[in-house]
PDB file of N, CA and C in Angstrom:
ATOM      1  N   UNK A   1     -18.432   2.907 -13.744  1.00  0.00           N
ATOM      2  CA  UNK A   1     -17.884   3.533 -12.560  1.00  0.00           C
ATOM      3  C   UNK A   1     -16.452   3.026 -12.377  1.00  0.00           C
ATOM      4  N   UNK A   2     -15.650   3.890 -12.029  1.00  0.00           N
ATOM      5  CA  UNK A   2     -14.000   3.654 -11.915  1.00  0.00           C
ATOM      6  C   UNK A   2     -13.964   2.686 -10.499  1.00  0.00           C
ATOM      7  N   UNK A   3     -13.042   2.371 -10.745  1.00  0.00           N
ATOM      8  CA  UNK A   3     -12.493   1.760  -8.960  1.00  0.00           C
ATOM      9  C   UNK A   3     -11.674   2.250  -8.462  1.00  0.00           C
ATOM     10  N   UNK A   4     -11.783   2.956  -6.728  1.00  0.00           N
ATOM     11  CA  UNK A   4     -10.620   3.537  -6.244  1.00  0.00           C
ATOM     12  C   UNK A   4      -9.899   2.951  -6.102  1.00  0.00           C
ATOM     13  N   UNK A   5      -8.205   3.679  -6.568  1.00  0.00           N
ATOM     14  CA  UNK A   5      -7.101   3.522  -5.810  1.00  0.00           C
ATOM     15  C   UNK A   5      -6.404   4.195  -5.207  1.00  0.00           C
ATOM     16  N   UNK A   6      -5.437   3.615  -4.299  1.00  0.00           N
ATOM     17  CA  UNK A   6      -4.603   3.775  -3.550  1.00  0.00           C
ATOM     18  C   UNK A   6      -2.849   3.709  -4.223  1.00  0.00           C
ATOM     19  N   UNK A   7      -2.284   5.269  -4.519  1.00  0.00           N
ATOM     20  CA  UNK A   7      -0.551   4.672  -4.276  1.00  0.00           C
ATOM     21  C   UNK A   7      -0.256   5.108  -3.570  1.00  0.00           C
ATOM     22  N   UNK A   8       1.211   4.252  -2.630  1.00  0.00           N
ATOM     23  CA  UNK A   8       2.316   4.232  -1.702  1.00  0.00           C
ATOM     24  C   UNK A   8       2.994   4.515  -1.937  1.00  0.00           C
ATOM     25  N   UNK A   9       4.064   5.673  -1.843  1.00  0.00           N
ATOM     26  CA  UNK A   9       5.348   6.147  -2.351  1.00  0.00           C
ATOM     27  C   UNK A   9       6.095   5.082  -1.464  1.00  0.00           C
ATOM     28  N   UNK A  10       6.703   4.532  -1.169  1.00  0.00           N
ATOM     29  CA  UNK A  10       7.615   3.779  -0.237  1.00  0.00           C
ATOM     30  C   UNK A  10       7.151   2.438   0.215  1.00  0.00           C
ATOM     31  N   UNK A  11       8.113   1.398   0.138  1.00  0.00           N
ATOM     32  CA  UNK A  11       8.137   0.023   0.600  1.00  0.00           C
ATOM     33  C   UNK A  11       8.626  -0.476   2.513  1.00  0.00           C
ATOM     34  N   UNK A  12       8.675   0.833   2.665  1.00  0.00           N
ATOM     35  CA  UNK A  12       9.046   0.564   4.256  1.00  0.00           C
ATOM     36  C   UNK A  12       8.547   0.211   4.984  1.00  0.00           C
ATOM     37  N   UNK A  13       8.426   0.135   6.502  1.00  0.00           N
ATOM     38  CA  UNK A  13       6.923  -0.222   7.274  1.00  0.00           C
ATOM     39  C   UNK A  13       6.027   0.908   7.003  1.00  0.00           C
ATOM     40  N   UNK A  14       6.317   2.452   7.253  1.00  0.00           N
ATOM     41  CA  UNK A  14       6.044   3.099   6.912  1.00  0.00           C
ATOM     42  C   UNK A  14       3.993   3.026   5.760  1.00  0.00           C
ATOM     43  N   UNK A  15       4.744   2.849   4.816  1.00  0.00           N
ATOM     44  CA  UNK A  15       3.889   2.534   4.021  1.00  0.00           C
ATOM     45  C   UNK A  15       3.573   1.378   3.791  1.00  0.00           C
ATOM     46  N   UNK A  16       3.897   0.638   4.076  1.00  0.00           N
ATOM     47  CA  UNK A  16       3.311  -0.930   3.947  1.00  0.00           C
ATOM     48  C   UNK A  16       1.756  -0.909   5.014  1.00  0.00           C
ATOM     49  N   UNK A  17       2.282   0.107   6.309  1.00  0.00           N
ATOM     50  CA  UNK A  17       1.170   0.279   7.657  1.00  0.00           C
ATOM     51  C   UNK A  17      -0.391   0.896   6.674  1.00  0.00           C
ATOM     52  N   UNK A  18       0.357   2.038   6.066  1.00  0.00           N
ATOM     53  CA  UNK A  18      -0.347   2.773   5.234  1.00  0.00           C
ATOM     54  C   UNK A  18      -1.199   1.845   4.405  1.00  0.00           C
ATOM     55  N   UNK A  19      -0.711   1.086   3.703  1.00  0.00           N
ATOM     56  CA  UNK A  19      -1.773   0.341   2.522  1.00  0.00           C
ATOM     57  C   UNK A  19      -2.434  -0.718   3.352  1.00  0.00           C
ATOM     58  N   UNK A  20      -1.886  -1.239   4.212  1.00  0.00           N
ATOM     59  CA  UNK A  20      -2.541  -2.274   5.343  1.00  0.00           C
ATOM     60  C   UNK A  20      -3.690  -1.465   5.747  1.00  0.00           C
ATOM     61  N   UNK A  21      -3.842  -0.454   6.965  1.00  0.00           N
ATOM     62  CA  UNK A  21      -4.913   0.217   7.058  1.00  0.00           C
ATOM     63  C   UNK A  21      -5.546   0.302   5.812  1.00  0.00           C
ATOM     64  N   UNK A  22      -5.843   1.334   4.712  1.00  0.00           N
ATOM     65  CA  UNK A  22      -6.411   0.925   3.971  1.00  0.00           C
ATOM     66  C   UNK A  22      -7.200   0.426   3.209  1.00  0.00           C
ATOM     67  N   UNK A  23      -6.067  -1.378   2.977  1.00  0.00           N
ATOM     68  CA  UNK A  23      -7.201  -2.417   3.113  1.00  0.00           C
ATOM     69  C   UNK A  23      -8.201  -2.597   3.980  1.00  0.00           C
ATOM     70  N   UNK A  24      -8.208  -2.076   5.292  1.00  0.00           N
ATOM     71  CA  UNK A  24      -8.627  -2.714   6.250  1.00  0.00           C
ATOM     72  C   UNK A  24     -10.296  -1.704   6.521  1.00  0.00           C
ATOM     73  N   UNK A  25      -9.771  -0.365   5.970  1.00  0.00           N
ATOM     74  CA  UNK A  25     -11.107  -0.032   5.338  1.00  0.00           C
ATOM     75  C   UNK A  25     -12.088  -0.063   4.600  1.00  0.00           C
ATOM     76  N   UNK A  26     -10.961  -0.795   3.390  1.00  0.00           N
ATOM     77  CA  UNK A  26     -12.063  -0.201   2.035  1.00  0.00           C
ATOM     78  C   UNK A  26     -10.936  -1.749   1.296  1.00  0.00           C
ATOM     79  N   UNK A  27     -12.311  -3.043   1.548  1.00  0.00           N
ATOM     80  CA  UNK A  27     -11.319  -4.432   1.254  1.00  0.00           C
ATOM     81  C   UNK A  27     -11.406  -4.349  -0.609  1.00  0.00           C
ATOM     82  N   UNK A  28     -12.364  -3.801  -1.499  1.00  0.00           N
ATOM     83  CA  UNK A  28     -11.971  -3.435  -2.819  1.00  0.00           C
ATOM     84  C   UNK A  28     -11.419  -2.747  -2.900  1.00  0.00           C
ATOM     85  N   UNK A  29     -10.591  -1.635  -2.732  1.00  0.00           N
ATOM     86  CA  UNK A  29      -9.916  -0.740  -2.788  1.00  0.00           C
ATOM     87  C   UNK A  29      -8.395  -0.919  -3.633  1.00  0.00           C
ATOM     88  N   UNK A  30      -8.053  -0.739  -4.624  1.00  0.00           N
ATOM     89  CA  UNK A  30      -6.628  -1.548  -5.462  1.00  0.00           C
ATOM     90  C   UNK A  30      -5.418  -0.521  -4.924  1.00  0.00           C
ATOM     91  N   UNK A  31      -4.387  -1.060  -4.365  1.00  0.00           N
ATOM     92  CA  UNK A  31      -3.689  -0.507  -3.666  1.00  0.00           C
ATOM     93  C   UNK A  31      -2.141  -0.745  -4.508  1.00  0.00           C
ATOM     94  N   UNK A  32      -1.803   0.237  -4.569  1.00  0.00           N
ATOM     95  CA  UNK A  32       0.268   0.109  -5.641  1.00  0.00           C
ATOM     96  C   UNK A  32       0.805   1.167  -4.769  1.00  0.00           C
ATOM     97  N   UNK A  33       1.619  -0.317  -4.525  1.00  0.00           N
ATOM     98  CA  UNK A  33       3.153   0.505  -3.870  1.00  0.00           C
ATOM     99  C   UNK A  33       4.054   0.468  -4.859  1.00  0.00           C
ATOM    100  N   UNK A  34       4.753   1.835  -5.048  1.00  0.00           N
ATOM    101  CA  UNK A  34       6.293   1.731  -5.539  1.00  0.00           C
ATOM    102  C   UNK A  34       7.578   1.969  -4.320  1.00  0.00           C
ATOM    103  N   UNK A  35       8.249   1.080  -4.475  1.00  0.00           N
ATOM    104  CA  UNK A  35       9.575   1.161  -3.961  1.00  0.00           C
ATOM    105  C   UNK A  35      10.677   1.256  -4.790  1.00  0.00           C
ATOM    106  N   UNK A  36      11.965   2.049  -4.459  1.00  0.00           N
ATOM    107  CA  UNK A  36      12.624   2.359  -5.139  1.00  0.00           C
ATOM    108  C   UNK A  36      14.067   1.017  -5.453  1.00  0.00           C
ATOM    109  N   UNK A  37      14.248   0.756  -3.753  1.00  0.00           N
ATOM    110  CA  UNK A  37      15.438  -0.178  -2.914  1.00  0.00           C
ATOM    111  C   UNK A  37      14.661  -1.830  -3.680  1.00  0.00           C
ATOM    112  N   UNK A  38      15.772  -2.833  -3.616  1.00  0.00           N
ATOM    113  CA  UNK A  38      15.205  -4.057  -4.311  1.00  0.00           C
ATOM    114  C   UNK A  38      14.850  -4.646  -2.718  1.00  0.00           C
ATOM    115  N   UNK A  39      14.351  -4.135  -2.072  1.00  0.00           N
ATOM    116  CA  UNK A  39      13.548  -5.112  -0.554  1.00  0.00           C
ATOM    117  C   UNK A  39      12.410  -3.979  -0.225  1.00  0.00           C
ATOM    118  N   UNK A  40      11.572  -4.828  -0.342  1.00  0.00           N
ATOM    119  CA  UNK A  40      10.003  -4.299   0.629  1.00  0.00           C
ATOM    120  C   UNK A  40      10.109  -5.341   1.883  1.00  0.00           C
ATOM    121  N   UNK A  41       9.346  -3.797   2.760  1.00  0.00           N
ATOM    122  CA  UNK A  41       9.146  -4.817   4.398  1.00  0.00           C
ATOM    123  C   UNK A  41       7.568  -5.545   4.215  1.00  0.00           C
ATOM    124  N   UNK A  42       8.295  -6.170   4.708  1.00  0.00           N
ATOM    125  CA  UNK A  42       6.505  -7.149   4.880  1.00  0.00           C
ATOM    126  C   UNK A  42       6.056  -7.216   6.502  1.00  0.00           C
ATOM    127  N   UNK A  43       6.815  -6.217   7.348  1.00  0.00           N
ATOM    128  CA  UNK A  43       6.438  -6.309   8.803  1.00  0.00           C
ATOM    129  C   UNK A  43       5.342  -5.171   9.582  1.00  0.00           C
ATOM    130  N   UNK A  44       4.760  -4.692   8.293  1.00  0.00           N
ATOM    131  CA  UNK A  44       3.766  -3.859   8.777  1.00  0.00           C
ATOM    132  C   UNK A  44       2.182  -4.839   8.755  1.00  0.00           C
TER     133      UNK A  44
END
């Protein structure tokens, strides 16, 4: 059986909120963000 994932187009709060929820559903769940900019927020 596969394992779901999760990708994030964007490193913003935006999507950082996005993969946070998420986790917060589904705590196996493998989650990839790509960001394009060399800074991800970490304030979501």
């Amino acid at each position: 059986m596969s394992k779901e994932r999760v990708i994030v187009i964007g490193g913003d709060a935006a999507g950082m909120s996005a993969a946070s929820q998420a986790r917060r559903r589904d705590p196996e769940l493998e989650i990839i963000a790509f960001e394009r900019g060399a800074y991800t927020s970490y304030s979501a």
